[in-house]
Protein backbone atom coordinates (compact mmCIF):
# COMPACT_ATOMS: atom_id res chain seq x y z
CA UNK A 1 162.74 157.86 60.03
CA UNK A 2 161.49 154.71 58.48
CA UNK A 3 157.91 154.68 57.42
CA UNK A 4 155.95 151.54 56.59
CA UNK A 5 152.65 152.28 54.69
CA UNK A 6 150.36 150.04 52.76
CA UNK A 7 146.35 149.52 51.66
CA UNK A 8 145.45 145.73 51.78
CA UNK A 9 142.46 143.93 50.60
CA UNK A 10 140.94 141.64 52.92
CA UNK A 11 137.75 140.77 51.19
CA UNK A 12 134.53 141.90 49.39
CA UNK A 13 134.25 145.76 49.86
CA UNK A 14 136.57 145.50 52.82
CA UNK A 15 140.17 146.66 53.08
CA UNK A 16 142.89 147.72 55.77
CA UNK A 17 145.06 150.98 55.61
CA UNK A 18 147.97 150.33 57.45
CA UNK A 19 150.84 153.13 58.38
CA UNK A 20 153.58 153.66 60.71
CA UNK A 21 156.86 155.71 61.29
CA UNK A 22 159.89 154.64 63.85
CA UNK A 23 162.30 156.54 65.19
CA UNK A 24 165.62 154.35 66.31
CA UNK A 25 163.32 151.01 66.90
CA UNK A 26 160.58 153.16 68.39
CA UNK A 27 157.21 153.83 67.17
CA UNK A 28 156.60 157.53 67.10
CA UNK A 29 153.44 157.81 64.96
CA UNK A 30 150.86 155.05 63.41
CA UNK A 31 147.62 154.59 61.99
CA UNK A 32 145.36 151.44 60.97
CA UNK A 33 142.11 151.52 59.80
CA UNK A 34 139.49 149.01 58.52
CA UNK A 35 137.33 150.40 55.48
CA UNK A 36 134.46 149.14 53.90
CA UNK A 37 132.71 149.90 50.33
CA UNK A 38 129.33 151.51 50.62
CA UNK A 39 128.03 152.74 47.07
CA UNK A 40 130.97 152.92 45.46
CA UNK A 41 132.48 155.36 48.54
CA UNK A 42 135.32 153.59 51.44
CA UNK A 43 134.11 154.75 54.56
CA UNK A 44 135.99 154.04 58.11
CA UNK A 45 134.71 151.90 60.11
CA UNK A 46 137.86 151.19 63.18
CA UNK A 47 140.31 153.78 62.72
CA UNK A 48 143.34 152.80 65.30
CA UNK A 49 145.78 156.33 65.87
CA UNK A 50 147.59 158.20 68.17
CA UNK A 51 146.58 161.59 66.54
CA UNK A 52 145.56 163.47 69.79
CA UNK A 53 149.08 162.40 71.37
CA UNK A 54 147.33 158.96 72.99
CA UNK A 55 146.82 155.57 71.38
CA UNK A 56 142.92 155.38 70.69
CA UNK A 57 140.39 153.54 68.53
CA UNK A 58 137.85 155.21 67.17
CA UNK A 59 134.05 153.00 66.08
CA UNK A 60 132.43 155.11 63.04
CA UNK A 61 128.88 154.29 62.06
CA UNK A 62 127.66 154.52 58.65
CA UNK A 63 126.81 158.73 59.13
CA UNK A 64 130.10 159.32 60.67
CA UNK A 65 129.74 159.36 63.91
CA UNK A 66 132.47 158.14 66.17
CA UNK A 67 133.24 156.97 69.43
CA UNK A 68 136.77 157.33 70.51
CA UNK A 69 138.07 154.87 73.41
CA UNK A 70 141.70 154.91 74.89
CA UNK A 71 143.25 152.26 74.54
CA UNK A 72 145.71 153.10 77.45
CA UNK A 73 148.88 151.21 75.71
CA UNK A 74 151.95 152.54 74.16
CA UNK A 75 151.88 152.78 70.49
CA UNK A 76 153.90 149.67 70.04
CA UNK A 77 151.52 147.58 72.02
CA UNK A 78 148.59 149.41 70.15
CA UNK A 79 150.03 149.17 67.03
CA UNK A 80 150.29 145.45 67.46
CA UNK A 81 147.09 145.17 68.89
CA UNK A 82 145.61 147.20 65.49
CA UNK A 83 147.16 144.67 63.14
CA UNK A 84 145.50 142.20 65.42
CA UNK A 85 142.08 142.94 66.05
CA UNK A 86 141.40 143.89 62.48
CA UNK A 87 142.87 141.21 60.55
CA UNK A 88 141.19 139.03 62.96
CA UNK A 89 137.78 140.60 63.23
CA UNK A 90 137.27 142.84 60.11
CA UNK A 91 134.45 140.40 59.00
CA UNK A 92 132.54 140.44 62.17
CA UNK A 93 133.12 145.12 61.83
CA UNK A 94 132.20 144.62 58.43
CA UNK A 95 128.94 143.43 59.01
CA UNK A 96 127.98 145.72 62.24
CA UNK A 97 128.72 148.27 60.15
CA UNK A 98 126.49 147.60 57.48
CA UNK A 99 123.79 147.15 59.68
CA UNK A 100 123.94 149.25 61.24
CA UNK A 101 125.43 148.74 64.65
């Protein structure tokens, strides 16, 4: 089962942990996540998954709370959709996040 993993910086005290495994062309398991640097610690701010058995996003705030919303896709369309929004948007996260919102 091929597994693609990787941690890339996108910018000042922001980065993106990307990871997925395929089975025969198929994705079977993935996660993306955008994390920013808050006194020296990475917290999450968009974690994409399929760790309950659905494809979900979950929005953190800066004490760990989460809201979890289904993304009703399959995990390649989610997948995509990760890589996506957060290489597209991580800025705009990035600062909702740090204040707050």
């Amino acid at each position: 089962m091929p597994v693609v993993k990787y941690d890339r910086p996108l910018g000042q005290g922001a980065r993106k942990r990307h990871y997925h495994k395929t089975e025969r062309g198929k994705v079977i398991d993935f996660m993306v996540q955008l994390e920013v640097q808050v006194g020296g610690e990475w917290k999450e701010v968009i974690r994409y998954d399929c760790t309950h058995n659905f494809a979900h996003m979950d929005r953190y705030d800066l004490e760990g709370k989460r809201k979890k919303d289904d993304l009703e896709l399959n995990y390649e369309e989610a997948l995509t959709l990760a890589d996506t929004d957060i290489n597209d948007n991580w800025e705009k996260y990035q600062q909702r996040f740090l204040k707050g919102g």
